[in-house]
PDB file of N, CA and C in Angstrom:
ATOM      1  N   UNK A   1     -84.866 102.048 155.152  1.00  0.00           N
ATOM      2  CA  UNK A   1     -84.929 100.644 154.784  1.00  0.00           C
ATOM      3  C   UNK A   1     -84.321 100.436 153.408  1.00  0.00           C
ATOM      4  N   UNK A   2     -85.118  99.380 152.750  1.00  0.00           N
ATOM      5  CA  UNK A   2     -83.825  99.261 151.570  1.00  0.00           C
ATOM      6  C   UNK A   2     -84.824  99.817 150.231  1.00  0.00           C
ATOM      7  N   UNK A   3     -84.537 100.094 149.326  1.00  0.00           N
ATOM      8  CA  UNK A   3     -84.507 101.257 148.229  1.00  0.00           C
ATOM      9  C   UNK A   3     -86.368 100.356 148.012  1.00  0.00           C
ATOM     10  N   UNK A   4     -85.430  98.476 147.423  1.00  0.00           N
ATOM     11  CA  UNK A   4     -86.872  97.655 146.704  1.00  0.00           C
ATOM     12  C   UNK A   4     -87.867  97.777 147.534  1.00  0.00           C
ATOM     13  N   UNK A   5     -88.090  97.939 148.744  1.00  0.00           N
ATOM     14  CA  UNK A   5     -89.040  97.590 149.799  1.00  0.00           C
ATOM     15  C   UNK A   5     -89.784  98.994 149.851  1.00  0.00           C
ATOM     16  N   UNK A   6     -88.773 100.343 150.113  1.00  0.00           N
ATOM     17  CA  UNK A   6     -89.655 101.533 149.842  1.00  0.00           C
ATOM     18  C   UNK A   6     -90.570 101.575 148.133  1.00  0.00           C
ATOM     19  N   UNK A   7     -89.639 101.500 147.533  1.00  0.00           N
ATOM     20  CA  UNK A   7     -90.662 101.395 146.238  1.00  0.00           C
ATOM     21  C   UNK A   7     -91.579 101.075 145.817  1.00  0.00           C
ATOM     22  N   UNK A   8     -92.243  99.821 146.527  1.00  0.00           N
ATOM     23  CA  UNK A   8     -93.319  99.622 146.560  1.00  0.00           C
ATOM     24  C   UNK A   8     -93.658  98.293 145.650  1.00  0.00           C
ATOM     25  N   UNK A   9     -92.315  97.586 145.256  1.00  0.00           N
ATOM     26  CA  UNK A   9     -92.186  96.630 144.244  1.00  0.00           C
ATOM     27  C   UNK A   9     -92.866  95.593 145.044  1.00  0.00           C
ATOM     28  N   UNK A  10     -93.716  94.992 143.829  1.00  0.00           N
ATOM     29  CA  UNK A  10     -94.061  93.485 144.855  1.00  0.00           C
ATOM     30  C   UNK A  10     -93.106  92.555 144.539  1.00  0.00           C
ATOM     31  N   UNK A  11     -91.918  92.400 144.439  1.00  0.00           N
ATOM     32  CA  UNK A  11     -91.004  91.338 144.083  1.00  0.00           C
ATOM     33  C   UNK A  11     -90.421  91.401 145.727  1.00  0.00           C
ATOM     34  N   UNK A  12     -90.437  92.892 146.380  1.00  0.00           N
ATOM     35  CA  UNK A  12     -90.176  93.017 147.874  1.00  0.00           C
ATOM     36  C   UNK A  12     -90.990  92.912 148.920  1.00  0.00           C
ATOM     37  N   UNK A  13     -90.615  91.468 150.134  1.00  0.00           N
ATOM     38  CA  UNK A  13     -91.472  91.367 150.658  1.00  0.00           C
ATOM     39  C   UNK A  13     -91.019  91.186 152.273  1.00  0.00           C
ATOM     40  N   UNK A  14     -91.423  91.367 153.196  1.00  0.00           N
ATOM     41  CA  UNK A  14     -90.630  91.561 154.728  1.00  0.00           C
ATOM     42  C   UNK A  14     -91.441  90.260 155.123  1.00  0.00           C
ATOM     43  N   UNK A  15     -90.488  89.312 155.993  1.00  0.00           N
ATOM     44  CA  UNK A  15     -91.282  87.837 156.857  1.00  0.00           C
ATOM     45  C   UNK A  15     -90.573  88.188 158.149  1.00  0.00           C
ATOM     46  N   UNK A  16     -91.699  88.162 158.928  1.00  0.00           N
ATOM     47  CA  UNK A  16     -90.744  88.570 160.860  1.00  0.00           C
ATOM     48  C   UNK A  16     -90.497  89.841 160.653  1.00  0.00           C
ATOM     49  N   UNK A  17     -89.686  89.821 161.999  1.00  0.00           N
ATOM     50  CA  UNK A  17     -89.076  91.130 162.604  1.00  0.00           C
ATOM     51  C   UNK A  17     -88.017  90.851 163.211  1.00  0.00           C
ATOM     52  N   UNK A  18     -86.803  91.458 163.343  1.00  0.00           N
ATOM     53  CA  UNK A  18     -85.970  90.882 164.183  1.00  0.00           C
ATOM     54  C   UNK A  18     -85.859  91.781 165.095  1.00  0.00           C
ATOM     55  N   UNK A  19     -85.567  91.346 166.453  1.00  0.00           N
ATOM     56  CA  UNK A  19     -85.631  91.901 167.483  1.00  0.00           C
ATOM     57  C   UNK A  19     -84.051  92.185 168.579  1.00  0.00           C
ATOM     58  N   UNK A  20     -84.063  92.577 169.081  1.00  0.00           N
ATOM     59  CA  UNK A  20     -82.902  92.779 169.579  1.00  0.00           C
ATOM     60  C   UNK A  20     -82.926  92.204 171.154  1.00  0.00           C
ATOM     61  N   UNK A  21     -82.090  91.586 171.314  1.00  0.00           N
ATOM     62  CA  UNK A  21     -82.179  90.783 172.866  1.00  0.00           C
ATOM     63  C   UNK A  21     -82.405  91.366 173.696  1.00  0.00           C
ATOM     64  N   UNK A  22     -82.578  91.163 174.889  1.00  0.00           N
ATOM     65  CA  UNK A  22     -83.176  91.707 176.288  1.00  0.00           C
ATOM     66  C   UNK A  22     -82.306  91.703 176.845  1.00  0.00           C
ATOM     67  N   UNK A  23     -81.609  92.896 177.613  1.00  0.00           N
ATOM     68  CA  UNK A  23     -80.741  92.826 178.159  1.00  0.00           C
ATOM     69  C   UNK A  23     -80.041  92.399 179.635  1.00  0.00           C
ATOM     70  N   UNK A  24     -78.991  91.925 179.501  1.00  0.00           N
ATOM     71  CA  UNK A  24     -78.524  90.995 180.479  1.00  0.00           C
ATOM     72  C   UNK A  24     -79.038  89.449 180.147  1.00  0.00           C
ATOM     73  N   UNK A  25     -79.208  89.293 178.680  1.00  0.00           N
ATOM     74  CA  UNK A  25     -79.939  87.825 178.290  1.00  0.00           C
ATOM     75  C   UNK A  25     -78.315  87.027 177.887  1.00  0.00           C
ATOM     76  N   UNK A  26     -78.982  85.298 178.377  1.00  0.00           N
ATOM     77  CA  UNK A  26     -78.074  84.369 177.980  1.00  0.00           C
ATOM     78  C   UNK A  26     -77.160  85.238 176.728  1.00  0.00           C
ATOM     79  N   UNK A  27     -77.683  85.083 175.739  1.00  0.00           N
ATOM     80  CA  UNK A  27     -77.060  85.597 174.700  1.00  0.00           C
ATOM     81  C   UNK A  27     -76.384  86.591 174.627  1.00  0.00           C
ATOM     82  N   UNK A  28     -76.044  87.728 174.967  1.00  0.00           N
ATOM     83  CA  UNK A  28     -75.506  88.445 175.130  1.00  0.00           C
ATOM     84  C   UNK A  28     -74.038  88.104 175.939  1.00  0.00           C
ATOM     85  N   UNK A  29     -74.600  87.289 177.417  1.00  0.00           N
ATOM     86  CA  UNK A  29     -73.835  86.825 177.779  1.00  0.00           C
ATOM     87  C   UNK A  29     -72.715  85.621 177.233  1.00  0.00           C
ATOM     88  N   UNK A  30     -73.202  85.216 176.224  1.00  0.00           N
ATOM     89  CA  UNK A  30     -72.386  84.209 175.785  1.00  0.00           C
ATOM     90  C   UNK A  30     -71.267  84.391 174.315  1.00  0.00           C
ATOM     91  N   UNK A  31     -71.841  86.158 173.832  1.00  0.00           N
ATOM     92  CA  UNK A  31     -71.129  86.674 173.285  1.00  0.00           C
ATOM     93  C   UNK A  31     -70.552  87.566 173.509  1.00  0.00           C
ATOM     94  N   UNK A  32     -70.263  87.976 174.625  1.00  0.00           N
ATOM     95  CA  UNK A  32     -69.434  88.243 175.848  1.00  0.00           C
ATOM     96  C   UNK A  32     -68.152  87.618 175.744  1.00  0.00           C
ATOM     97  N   UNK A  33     -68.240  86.231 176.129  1.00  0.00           N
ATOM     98  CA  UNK A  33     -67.642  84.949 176.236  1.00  0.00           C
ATOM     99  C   UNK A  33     -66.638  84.746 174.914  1.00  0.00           C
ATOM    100  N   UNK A  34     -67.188  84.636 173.877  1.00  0.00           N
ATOM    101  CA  UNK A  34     -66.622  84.525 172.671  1.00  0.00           C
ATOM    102  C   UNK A  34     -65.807  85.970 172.440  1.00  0.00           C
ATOM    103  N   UNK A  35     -65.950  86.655 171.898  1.00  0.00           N
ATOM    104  CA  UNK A  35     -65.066  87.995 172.297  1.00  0.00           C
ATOM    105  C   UNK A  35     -64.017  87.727 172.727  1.00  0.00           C
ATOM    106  N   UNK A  36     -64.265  87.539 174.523  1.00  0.00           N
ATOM    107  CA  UNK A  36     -62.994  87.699 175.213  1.00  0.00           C
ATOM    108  C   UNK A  36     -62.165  86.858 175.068  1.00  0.00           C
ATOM    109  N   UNK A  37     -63.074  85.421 174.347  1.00  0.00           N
ATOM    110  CA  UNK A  37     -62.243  84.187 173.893  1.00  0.00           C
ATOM    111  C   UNK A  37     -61.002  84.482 172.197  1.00  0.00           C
ATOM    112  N   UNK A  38     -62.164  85.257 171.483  1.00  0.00           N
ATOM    113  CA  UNK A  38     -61.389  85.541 170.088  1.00  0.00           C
ATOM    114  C   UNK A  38     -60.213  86.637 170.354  1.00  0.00           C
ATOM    115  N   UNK A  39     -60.441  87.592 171.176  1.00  0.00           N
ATOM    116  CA  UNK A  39     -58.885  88.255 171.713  1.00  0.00           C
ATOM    117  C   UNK A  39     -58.260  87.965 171.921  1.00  0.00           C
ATOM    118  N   UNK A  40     -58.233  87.055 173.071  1.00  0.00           N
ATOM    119  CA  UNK A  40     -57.362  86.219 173.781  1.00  0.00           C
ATOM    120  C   UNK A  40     -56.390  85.513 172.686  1.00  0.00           C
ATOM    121  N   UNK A  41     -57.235  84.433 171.748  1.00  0.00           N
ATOM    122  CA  UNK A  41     -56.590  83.871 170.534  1.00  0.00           C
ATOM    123  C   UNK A  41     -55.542  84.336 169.404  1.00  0.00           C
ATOM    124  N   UNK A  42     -56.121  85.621 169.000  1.00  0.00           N
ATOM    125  CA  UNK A  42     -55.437  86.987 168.426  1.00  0.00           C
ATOM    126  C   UNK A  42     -54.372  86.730 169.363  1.00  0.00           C
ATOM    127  N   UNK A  43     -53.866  87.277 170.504  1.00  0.00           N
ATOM    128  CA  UNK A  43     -53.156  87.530 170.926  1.00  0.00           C
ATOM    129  C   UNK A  43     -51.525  86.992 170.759  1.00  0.00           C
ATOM    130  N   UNK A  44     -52.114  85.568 170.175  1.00  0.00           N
ATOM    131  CA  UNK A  44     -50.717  85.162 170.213  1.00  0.00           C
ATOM    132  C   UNK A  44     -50.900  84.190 169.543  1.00  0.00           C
ATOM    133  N   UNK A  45     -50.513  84.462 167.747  1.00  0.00           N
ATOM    134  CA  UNK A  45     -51.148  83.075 166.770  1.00  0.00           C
ATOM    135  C   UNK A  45     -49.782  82.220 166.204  1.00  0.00           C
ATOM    136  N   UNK A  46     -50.174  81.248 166.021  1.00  0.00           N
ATOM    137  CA  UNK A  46     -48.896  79.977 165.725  1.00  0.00           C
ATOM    138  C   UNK A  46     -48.407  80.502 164.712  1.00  0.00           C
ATOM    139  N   UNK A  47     -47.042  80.186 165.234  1.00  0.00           N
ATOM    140  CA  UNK A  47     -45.586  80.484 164.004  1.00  0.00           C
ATOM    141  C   UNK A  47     -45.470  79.005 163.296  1.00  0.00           C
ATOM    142  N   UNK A  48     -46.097  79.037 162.693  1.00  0.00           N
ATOM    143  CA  UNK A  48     -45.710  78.056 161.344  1.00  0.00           C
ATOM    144  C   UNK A  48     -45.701  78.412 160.220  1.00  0.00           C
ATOM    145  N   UNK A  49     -44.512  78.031 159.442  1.00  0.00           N
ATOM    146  CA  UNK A  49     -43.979  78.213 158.172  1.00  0.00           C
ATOM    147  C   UNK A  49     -44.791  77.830 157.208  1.00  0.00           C
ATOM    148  N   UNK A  50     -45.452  78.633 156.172  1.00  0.00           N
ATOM    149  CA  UNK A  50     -46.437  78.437 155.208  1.00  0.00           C
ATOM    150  C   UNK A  50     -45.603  76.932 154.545  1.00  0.00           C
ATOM    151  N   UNK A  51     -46.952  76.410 153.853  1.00  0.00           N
ATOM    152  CA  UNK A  51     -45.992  74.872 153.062  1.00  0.00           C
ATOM    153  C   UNK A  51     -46.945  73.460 153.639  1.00  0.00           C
ATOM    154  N   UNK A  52     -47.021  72.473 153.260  1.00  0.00           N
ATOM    155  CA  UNK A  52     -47.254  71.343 153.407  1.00  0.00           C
ATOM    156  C   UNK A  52     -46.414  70.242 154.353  1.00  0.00           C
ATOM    157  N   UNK A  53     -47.280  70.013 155.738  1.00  0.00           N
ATOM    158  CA  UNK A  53     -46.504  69.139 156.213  1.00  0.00           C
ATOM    159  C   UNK A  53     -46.542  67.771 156.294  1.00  0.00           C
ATOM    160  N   UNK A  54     -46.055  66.813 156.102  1.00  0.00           N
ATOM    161  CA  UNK A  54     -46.301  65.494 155.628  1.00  0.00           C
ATOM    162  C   UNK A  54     -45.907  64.365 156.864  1.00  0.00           C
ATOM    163  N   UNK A  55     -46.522  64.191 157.876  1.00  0.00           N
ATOM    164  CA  UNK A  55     -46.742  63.137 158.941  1.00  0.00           C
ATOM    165  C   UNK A  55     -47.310  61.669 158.817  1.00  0.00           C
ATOM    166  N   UNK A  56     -45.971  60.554 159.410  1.00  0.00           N
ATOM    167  CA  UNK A  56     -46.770  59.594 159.008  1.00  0.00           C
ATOM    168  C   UNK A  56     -48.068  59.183 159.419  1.00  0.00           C
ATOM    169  N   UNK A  57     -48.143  59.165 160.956  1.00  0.00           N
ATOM    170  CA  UNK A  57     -49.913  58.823 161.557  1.00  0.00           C
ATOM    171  C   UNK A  57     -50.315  59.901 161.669  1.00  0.00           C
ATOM    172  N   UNK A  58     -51.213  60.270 162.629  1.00  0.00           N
ATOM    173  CA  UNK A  58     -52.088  61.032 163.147  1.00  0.00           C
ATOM    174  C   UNK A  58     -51.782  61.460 164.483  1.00  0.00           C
ATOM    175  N   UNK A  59     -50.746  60.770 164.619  1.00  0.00           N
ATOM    176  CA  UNK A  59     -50.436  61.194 166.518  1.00  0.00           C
ATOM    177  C   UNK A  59     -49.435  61.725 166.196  1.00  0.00           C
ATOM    178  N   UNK A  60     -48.167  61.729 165.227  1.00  0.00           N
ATOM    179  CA  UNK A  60     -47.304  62.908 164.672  1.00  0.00           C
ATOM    180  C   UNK A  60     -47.666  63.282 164.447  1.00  0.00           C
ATOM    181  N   UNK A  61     -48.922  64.134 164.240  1.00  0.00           N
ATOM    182  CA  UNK A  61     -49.082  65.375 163.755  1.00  0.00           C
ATOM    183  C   UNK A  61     -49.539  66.133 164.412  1.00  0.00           C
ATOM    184  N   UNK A  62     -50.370  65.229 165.717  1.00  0.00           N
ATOM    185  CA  UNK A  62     -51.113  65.998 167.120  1.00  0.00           C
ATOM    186  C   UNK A  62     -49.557  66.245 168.029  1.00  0.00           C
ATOM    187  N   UNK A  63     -49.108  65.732 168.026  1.00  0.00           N
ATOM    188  CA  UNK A  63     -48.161  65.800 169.275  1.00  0.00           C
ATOM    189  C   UNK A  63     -46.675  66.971 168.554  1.00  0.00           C
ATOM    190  N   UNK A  64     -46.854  66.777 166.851  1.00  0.00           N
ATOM    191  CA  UNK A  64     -46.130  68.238 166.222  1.00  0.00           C
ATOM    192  C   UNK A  64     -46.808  69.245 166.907  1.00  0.00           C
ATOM    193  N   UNK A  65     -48.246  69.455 166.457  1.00  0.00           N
ATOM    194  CA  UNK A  65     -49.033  70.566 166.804  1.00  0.00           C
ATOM    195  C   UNK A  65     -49.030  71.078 168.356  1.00  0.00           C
ATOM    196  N   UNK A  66     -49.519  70.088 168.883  1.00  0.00           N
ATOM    197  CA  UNK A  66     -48.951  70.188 170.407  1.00  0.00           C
ATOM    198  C   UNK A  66     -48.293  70.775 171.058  1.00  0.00           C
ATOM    199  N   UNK A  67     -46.612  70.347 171.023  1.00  0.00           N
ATOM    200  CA  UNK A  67     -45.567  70.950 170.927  1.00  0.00           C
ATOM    201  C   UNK A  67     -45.407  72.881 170.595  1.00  0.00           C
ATOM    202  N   UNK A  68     -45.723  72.373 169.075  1.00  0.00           N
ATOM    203  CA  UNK A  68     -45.946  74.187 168.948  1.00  0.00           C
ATOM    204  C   UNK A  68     -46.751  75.114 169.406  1.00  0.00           C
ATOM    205  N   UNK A  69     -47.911  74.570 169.940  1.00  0.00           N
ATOM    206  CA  UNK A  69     -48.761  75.392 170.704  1.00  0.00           C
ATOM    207  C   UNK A  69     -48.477  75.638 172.127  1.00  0.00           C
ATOM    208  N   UNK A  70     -47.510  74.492 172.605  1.00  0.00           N
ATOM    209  CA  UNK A  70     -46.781  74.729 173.940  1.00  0.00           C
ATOM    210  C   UNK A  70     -45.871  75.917 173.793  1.00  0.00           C
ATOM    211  N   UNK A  71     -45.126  75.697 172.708  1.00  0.00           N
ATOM    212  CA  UNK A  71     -44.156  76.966 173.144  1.00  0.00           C
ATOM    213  C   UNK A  71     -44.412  78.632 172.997  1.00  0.00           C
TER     214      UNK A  71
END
């Protein structure tokens, strides 16, 4: 455990327990999910040129983005 807590300091103090999920639980399953989602993403990240881009509305800039995520 950690050094303050063996020592015996009262400035160190433990609240709960944490537990480790049950397996085959939602949770597990849903970080499962995320994973295969954050690889996937990795896999192939937008080529845009570092710098400031300056669009007049808001729909040039979705339909820039757009675009580049299409190709």
């Amino acid at each position: 455990m950690n050094e303050l807590i063996d020592s015996g300091d009262p400035r160190a103090k433990v609240v709960g327990r944490r537990r480790a999920p049950a397996p085959g639980s939602a949770s597990i399953a849903a970080a499962s999910q995320l994973n295969k989602l954050s690889a996937s993403l990795r896999q192939r990240p937008f080529r845009v040129k570092h710098g400031v881009y300056r669009f007049t509305t808001h729909e040039d800039a979705e339909e820039w983005m757009m675009n580049l995520q299409v190709k």
